[in-house]
Structures are given as structure tokens and as C-alpha cells.
Protein backbone atom coordinates (compact mmCIF):
# COMPACT_ATOMS: atom_id res chain seq x y z
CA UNK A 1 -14.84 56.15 4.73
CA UNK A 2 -13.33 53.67 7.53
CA UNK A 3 -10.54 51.54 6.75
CA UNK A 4 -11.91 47.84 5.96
CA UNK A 5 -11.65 45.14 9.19
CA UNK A 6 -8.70 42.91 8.85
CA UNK A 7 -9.88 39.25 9.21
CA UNK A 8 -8.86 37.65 12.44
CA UNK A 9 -5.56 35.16 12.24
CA UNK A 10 -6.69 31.82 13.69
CA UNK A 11 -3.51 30.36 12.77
CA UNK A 12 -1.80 29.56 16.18
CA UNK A 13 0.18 26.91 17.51
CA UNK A 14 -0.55 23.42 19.60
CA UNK A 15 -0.81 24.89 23.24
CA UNK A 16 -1.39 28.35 22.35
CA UNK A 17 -4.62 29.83 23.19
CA UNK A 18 -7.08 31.21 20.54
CA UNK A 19 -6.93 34.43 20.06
CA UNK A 20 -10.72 34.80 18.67
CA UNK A 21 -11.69 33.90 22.41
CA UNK A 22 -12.91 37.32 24.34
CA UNK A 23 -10.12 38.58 26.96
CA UNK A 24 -10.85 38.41 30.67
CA UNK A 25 -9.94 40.24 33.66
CA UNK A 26 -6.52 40.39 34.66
CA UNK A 27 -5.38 37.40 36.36
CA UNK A 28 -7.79 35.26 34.49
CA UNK A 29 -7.59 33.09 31.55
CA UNK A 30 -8.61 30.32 29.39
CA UNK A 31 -8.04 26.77 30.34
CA UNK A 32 -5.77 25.10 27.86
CA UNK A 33 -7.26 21.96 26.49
CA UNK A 34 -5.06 19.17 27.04
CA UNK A 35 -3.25 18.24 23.46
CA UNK A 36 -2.02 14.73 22.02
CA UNK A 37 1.61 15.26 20.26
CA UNK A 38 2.37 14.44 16.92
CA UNK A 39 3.99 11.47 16.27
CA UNK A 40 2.13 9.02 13.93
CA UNK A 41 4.73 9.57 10.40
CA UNK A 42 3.30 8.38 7.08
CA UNK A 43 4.38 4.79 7.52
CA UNK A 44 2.43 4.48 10.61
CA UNK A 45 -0.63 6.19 9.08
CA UNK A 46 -0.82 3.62 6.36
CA UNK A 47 -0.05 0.50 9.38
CA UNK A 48 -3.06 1.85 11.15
CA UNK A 49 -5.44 1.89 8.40
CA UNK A 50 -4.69 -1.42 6.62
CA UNK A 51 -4.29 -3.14 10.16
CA UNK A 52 -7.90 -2.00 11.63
CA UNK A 53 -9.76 -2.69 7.72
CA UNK A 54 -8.28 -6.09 7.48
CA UNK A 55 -9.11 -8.30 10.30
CA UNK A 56 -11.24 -11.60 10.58
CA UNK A 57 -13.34 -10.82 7.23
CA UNK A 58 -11.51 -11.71 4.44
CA UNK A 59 -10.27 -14.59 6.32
CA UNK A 60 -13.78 -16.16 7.77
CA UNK A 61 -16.28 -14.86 5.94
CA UNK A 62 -16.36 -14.22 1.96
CA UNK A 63 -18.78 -16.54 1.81
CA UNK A 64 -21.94 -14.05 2.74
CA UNK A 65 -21.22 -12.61 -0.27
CA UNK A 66 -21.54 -15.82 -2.65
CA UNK A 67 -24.26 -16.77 -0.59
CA UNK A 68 -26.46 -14.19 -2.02
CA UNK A 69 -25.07 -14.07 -5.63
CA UNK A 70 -24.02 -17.76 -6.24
CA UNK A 71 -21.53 -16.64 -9.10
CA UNK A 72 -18.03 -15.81 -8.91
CA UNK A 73 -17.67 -12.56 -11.70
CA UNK A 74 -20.76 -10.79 -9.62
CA UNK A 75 -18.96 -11.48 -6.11
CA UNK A 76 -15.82 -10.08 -6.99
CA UNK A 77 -17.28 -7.43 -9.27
CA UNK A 78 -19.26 -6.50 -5.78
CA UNK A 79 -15.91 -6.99 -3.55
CA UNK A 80 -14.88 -4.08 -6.20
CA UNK A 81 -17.61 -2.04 -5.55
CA UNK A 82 -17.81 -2.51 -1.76
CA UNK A 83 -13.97 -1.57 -2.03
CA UNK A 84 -15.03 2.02 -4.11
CA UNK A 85 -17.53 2.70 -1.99
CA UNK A 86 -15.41 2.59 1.01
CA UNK A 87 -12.32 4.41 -1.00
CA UNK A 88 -14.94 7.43 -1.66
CA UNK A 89 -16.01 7.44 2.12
CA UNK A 90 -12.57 8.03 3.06
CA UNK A 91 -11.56 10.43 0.34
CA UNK A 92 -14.84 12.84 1.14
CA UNK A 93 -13.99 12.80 5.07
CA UNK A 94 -10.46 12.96 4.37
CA UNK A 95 -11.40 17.14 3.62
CA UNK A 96 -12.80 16.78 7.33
CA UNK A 97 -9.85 15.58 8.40
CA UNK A 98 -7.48 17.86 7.13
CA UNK A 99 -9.90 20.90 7.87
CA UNK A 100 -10.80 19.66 11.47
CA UNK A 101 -7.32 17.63 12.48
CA UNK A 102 -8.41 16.89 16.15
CA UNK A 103 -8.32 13.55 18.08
CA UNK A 104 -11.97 11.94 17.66
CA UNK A 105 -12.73 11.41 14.19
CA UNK A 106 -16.29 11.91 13.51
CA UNK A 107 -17.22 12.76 17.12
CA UNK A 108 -15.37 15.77 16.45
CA UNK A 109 -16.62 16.37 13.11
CA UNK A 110 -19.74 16.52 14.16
CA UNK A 111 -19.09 18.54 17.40
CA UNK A 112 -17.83 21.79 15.07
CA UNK A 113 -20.48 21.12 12.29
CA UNK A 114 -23.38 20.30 14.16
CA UNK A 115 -23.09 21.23 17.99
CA UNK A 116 -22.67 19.49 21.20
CA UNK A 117 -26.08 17.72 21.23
CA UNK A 118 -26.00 15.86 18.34
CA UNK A 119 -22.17 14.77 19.23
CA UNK A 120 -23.22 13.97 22.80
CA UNK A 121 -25.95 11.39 20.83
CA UNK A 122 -23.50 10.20 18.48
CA UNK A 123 -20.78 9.50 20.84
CA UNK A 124 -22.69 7.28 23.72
CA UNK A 125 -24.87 5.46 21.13
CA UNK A 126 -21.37 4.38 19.20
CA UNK A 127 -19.50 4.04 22.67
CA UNK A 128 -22.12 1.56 24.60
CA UNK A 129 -24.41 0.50 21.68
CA UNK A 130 -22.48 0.28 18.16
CA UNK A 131 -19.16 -0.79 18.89
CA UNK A 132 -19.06 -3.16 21.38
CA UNK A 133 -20.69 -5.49 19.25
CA UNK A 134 -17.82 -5.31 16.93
CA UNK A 135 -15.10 -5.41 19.31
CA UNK A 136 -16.51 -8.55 20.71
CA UNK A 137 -16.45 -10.07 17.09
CA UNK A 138 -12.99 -9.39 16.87
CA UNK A 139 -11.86 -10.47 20.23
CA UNK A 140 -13.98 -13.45 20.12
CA UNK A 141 -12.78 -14.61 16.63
CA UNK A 142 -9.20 -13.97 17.91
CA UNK A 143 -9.46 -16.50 20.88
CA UNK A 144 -11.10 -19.04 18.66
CA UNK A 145 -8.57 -19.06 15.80
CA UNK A 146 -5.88 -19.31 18.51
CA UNK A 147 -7.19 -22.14 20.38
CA UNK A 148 -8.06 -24.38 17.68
CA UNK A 149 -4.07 -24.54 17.17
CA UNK A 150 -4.26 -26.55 20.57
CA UNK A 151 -7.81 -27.72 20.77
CA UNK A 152 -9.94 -28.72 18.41
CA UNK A 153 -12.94 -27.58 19.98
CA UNK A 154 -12.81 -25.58 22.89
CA UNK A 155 -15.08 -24.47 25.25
CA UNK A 156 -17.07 -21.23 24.83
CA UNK A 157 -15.34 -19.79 28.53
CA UNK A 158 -12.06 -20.54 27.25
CA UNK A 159 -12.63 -18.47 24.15
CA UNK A 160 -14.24 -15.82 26.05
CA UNK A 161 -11.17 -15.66 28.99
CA UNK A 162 -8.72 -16.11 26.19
CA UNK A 163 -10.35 -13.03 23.94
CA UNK A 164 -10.46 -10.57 27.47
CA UNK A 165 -6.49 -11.46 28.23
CA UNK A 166 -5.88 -10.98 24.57
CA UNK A 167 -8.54 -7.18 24.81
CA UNK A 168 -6.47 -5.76 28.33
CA UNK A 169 -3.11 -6.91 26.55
CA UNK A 170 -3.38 -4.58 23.28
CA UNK A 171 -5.28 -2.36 25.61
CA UNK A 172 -1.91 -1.78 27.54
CA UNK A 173 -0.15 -1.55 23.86
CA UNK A 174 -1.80 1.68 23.65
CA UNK A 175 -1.41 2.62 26.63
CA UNK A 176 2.68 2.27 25.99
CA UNK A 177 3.14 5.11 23.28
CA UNK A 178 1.84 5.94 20.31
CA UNK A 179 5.15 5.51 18.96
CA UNK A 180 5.41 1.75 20.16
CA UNK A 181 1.77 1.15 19.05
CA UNK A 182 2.09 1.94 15.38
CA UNK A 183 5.39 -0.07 15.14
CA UNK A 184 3.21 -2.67 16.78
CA UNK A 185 0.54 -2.35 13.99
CA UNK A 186 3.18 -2.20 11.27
CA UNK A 187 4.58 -5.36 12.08
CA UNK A 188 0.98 -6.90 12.18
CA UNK A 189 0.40 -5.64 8.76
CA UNK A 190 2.59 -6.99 7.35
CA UNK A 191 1.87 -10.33 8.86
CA UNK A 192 -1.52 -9.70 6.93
CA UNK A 193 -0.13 -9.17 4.03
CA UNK A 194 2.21 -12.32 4.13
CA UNK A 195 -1.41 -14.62 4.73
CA UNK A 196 -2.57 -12.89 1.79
CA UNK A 197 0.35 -13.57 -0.33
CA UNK A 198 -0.18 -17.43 0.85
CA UNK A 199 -3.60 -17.51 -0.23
CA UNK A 200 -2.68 -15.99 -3.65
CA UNK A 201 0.29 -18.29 -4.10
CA UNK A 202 -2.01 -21.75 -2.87
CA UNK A 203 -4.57 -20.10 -5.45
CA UNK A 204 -1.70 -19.69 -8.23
CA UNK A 205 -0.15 -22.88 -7.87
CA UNK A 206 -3.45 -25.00 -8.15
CA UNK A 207 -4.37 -22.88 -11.21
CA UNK A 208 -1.00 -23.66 -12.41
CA UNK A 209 -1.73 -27.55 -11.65
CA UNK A 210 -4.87 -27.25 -14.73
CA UNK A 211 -7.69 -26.69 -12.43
CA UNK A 212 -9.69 -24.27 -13.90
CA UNK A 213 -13.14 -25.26 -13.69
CA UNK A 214 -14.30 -23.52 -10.46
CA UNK A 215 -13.56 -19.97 -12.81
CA UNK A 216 -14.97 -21.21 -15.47
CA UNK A 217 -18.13 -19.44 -16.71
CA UNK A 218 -17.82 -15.85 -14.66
CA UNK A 219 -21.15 -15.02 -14.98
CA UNK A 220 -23.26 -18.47 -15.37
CA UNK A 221 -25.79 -17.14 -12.93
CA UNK A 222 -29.05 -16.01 -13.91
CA UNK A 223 -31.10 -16.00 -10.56
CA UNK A 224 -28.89 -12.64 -8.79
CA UNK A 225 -31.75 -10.17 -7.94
CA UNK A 226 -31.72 -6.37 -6.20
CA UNK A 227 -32.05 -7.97 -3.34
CA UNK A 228 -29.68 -10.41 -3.50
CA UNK A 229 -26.90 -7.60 -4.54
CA UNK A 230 -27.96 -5.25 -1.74
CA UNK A 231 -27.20 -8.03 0.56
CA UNK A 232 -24.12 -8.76 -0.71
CA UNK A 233 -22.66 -4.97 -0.30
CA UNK A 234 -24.12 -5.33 3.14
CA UNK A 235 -21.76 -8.19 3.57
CA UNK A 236 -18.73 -6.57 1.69
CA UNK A 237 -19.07 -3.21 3.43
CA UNK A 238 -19.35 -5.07 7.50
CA UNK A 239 -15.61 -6.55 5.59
CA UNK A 240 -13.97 -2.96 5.08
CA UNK A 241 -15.32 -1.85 8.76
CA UNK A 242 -12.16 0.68 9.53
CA UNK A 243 -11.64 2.70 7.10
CA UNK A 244 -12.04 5.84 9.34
CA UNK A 245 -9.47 4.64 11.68
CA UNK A 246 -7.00 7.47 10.44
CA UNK A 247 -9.27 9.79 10.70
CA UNK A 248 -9.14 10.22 15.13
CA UNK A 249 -5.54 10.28 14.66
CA UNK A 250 -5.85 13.67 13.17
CA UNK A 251 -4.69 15.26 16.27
CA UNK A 252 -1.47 13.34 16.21
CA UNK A 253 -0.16 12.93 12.19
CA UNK A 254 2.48 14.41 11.59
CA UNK A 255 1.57 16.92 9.14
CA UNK A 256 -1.97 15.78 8.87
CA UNK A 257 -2.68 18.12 5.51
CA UNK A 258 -0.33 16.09 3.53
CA UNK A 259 0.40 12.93 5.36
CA UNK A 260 -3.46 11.79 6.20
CA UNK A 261 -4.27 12.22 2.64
CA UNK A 262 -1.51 10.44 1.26
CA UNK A 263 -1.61 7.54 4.21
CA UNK A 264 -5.44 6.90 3.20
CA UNK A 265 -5.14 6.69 -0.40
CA UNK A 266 -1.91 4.04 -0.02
CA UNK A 267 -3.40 2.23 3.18
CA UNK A 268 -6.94 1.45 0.59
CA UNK A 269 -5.13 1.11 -2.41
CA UNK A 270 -3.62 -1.95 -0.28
CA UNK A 271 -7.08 -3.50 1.34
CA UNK A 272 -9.01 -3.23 -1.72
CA UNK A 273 -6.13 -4.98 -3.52
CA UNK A 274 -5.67 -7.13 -1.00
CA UNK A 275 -8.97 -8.37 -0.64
CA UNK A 276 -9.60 -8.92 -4.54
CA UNK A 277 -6.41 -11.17 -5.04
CA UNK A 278 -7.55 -13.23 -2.00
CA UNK A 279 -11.11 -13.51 -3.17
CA UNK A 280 -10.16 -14.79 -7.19
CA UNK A 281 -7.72 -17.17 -5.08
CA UNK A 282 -10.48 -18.59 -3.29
CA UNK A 283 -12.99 -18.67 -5.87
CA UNK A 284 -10.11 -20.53 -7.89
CA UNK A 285 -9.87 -23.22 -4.97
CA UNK A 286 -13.43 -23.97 -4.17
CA UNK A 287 -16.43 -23.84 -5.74
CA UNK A 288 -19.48 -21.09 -4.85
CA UNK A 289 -20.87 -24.43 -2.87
CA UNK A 290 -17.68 -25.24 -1.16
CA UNK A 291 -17.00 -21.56 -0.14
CA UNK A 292 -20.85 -21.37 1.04
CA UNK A 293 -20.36 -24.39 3.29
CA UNK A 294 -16.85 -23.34 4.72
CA UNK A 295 -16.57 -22.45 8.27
CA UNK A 296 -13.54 -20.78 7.55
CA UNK A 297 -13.06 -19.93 3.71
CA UNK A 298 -9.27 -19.44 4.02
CA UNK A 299 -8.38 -22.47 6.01
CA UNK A 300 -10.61 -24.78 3.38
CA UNK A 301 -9.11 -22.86 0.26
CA UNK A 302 -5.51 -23.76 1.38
CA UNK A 303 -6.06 -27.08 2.27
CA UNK A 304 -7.04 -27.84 -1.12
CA UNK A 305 -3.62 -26.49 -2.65
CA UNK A 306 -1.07 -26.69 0.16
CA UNK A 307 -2.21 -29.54 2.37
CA UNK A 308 -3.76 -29.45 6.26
CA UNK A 309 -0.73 -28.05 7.78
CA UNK A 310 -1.06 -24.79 5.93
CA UNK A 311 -4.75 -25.12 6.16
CA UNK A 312 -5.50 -25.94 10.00
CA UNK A 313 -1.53 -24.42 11.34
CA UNK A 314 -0.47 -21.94 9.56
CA UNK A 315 -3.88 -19.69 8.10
CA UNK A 316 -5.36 -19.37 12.03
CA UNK A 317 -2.59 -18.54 13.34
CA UNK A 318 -2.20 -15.51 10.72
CA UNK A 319 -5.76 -14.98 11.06
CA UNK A 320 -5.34 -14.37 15.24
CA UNK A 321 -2.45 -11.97 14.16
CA UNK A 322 -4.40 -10.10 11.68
CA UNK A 323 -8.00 -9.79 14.31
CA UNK A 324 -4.85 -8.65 16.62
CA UNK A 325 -3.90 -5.76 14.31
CA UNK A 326 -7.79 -4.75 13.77
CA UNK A 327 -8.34 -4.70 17.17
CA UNK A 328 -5.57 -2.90 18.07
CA UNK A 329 -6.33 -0.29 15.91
CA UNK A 330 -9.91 -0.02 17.09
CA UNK A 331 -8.82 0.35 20.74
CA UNK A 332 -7.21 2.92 19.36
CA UNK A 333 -10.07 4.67 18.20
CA UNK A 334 -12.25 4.16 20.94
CA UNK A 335 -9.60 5.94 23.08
CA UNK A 336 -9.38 9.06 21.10
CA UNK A 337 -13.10 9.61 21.00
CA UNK A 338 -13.81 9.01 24.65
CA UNK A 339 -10.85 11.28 25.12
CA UNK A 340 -12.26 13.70 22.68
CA UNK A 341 -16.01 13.57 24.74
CA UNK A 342 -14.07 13.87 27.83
CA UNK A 343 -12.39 17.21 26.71
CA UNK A 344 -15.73 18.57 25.62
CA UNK A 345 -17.25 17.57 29.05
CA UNK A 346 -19.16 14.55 27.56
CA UNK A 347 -17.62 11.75 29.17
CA UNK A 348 -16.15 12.85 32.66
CA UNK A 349 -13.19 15.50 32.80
CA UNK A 350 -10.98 12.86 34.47
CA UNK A 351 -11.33 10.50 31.21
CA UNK A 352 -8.88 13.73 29.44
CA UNK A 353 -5.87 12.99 31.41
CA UNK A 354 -2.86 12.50 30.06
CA UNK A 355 0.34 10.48 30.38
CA UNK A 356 3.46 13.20 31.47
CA UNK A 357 5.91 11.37 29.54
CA UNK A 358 3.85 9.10 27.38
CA UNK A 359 1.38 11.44 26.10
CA UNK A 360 -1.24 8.97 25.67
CA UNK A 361 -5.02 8.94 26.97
CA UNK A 362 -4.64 6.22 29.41
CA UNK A 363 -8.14 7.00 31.26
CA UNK A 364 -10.15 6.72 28.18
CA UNK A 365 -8.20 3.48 26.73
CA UNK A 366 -9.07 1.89 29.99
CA UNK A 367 -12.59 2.84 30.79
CA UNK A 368 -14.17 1.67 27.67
CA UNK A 369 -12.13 -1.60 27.31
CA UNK A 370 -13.38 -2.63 30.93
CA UNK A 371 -16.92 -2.03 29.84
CA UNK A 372 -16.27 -4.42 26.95
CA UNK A 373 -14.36 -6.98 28.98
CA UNK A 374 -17.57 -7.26 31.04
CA UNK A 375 -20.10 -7.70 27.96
CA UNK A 376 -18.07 -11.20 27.31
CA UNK A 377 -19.08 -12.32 30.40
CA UNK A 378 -22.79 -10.94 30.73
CA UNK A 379 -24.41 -9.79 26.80
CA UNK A 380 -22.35 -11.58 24.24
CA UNK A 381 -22.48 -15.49 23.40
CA UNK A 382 -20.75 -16.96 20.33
CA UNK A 383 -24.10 -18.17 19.31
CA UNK A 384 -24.65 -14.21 18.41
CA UNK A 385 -21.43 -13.59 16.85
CA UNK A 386 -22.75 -14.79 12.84
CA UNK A 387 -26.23 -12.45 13.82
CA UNK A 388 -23.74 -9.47 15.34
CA UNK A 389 -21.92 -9.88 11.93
CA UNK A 390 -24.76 -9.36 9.69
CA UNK A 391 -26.55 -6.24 11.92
């Protein structure tokens, strides 16, 4: 009877080559994929996540959701769900993530699940077709909230010169270090987090005032259909765009089996809590027909409880910090999955190069933030931002 085969140990370090690969001839051997260091810690996993989630959203735009319901208990009740249903996305590819820790995030998922073809679909119809769209949102709501500090209407090439200066710059804070980057987005989140607490404390202190009539009667509305609902989660889920941010930093947590877990779990437990407390402190400050007519829902809400200043100052200026922060972080991932393609030979070789000392993908953080760049000045008007939002 011969002796049973011993399983193969696949357990070898970064740099190291595989050992299930077939040997060659002497004086051969395997190229060694170039490898992104890990140096993102726990703290910087969680600054990642809640920085890309929260941007413009929960700032601009609640009002989609009351829009379709026209009640306050079934918006935030759907705010909720839209917040589970984003939680339970994460958890389910956070077992991808720990399985498959490699720079890419789903690119790379689907590369060692599926094959090469269906990633090579995936990752040019997301890199020229998906997320440009939203990276012009963010850049364009970015410029807009910062000029109106200056100029009360300015002119649609200042906003789109302002949001390209404002794309290369966070471009080149990737570029810096990965290190330098998530100290960057920690800093930014908790900017967020401080326009948050000022929403909640406007919304506290006019509840604490007696006005409770805009929450009165939760659930007054009879008229909220299927429809209306699915159009509403549509709304919340476009809000919570980012969860999978994490997720193409796999390469480079430190520890990714216990750390990318743990950093996903905190960084949601803070958006979805986030975004409820900000919500009941609207719907405390306006009505559902104020907060359907707002331009911007946070900038009305304050206004009401802590004056103009607050209102028209202070709440764009957090909101430019806090599109700053999302679109940092998806720079971010747009760099690791080019640089991903690139090592598979999906994007051009040269797109894999490294920084020597820096040990970030310079190539691919630049190639596909110069493609964007020129979409502000050729496909994308603000007249298609609200329809870009809603696709």
C-alpha cells in the first residue's frame, strides 16, 4: 500500500515564490510579482472606510429618500435598512478578503474565482464606464461647496477647474505614502464626524426649544407604495457608495485576517450611526416639504437652529472636507485595481511599477485620474450631476 500524498504547503511569505508553480531549467525562474507593503494599522483601516462611505450624501441629498416616502418613521426606518444591507455586503466579502488579501478588491476576487475574462470585463467597464461618473460627482460637488464660501453663484468652469486642481491634488496624496494618506483620511474623518455632531446638536437644541411638530406623527403617511420604497433604497444605497473601499487594501493591512474584519465592522458601525442621528436631526428641523425643496438639506436644517453663519459658512465648508475624504479614498481604490489589472497583464505592464522608497503605485494613480480630469472638460456638465446621482 503507498504511503498517502502530503498536501502541498502554500503558506509562503510576501516575495517568495510559490512553490506549487512547476520548476524550470536551471538558470530560469519565475518572475516575482511586484508586492505593496503592509502598512495600513487598524486605525487607518477604519479612516479609510468611514472617509470614502461618507461624502456629499448625507450632506446634499436625504431628500431623494423623503421624496418617495413623504413620512419621516419610513425614511429613517429605510436609512436603517439601506445601512443593513450595506453592513451584510461588507461582512459576506469580508471572507473574500481575508481568504484572497491582494490589492484590487473585487477585480481580484473575481480574477481567482472566475478567470481572467470575466475580470478583464469587470475591470474596464468599472474603470472607463462606472466610476467616472461618480468621481465626477464628488469632485464636482467639492468645487461647488467651496466656492459658494466666496461666490454665491459661480460659474460652471470655475467649478469644473476648481474640482480638477482639487482631483490631481489628492491624486498626489496618494502618490506620497500610504502611510501619509491614511493619516490624511483620518484627520478628514474626523472632520466628518465633527459636521455630524453639529447637525445633531442644531437638531437637539431646537427640539430642546419645544419644536416638536415636524416628528410628530412617525408614520402619518398612507400613500408609500413598492415602488415608492424600492426607490428610496435606490437612493439610500447610491448614499453608502464605499463600503468596499477596505477591501483593495487587502494587500497592504496589516494583518488583514484580524484587522480588515475588525476595521469594517467599527468603520459601519460609525456611517450607519452616523447617518441615522443626522437624518432624525434633520427631519426634526424641517418638515418632509422643506427637506424635499432643499438644495442642500444640511445647510437649510442648520440655518433653522443655529443661524446663516453655521448654515451658509460653516456646513459647506465641512461638506468640501468630507467629498475630500471620499474622494481620496476612491483614488485610492482606483489605483489598486488598475495596479492589480496591470500585474495580471490587463492594463499595460508599465501601470505595475512601483515607488523604490514609497512603495506606492504611482503609474496607476496617475493614469486613471488624467482620464477623469479630461471627462470634466469634454462628457460631464453639472446639469447631469442630479441624473448621474440617481443611475
Amino acid at each position: 500500500m503507498s504511503p498517502p500524498i502530503e498536501p502541498i504547503n502554500t503558506d509562503f511569505r510576501d516575495g517568495e515564490e510559490d512553490p506549487t508553480k512547476p520548476l524550470l531549467p536551471s538558470g530560469q525562474s519565475h518572475s516575482v510579482k511586484p508586492k505593496l507593503q503592509r502598512q495600513i494599522t487598524l486605525l487607518g483601516g477604519v479612516a479609510l472606510t468611514v472617509s470614502t462611505v461618507i461624502g456629499s450624501g448625507i450632506f446634499v441629498s436625504p431628500n431623494g429618500i423623503v421624496k418617495e416616502v413623504n413620512s419621516v418613521g419610513v425614511a429613517l426606518l429605510i436609512w436603517l435598512g439601506c445601512g443593513l444591507v450595506a453592513c451584510a455586503a461588507s461582512l459576506c466579502i469580508c471572507e473574500l478578503g481575508c481568504a484572497i488579501p491582494s490589492a484590487g478588491g473585487i477585480y481580484s476576487f473575481i480574477l481567482r474565482i472566475y478567470g481572467k475574462l470575466p475580470a478583464f470585463m469587470f475591470i474596464w467597464t468599472f474603470d472607463l464606464v462606472s466610476n467616472p461618473a461618480g468621481l465626477a460627482i464628488i469632485h464636482l460637488t467639492l468645487a461647488k461647496y467651496l466656492l459658494v464660501i466666496f461666490v454665491s453663484d459661480p460659474p460652471e468652469w470655475a467649478e469644473k477647474l476648481c474640482a480638477a486642481c482639487f482631483m490631481i491634488s489628492l491624486c498626489m496624496v496618494n502618490c506620497y505614502g500610504v502611510k501619509f494618506m491614511t493619516s490624511v483620511q483620518t484627520c478628514l474623518m474626523f472632520f466628518k464626524l465633527i459636521a455630524i455632531l453639529v447637525i445633531v446638536v442644531a437638531g437637539s437644541i431646537y427640539l430642546g426649544q419645544g419644536h416638536h411638530e415636524n416628528i410628530e406623527g412617525f408614520f402619518t403617511n398612507e400613500t408609500v407604495t413598492p415602488t415608492s420604497i424600492t426607490f428610496a433604497f435606490y437612493s439610500g444605497l447610491w448614499a453608502y457608495n464605499g463600503w468596499d473601499a477596505l477591501f483593495h487594501a487587502g494587500e497592504e493591512m496589516d494583518d488583514p485576517a484580524r484587522t480588515l474584519p475588525t476595521a469594517i465592522k467599527l468603520g459601519m458601525a460609525i456611517v450607519v450611526s452616523a447617518y441615522l442621528l443626522a437624518n432624525t436631526a434633520y427631519m426634526s428641523l424641517l418638515t418632509p416639504s422643506q427637506i424635499i425643496g432643499a438644495k442642500a438639506v444640511a445647510e437649510a436644517a442648520v440655518s433653522v437652529s443655529l443661524g446663516k453663519v453655521f448654515g451658509n459658512i460653516i456646513i459647506p465648508l465641512f461638506v468640501a472636507l468630507s467629498c475630500m475624504g471620499a474622494s481620496t479614498g476612491s483614488i485610492f481604490m482606483i489605483g489598486r485595481q488598475v495596479f492589480a489589472a496591470a500585474r495580471e497583464g490587463h492594463f499595460p505592464r508599465f501601470l505595475s511599477l512601483l515607488h523604490p522608497k514609497r512603495n506606492t503605485p504611482i503609474p496607476a494613480l496617475i493614469f486613471p485620474v488624467s482620464l477623469k480630469v479630461m471627462c470634466f472638460f469634454s462628457l460631464f456638465s453639472l446639469s447631469n450631476v442630479p441624473r448621474l446621482a440617481v443611475m
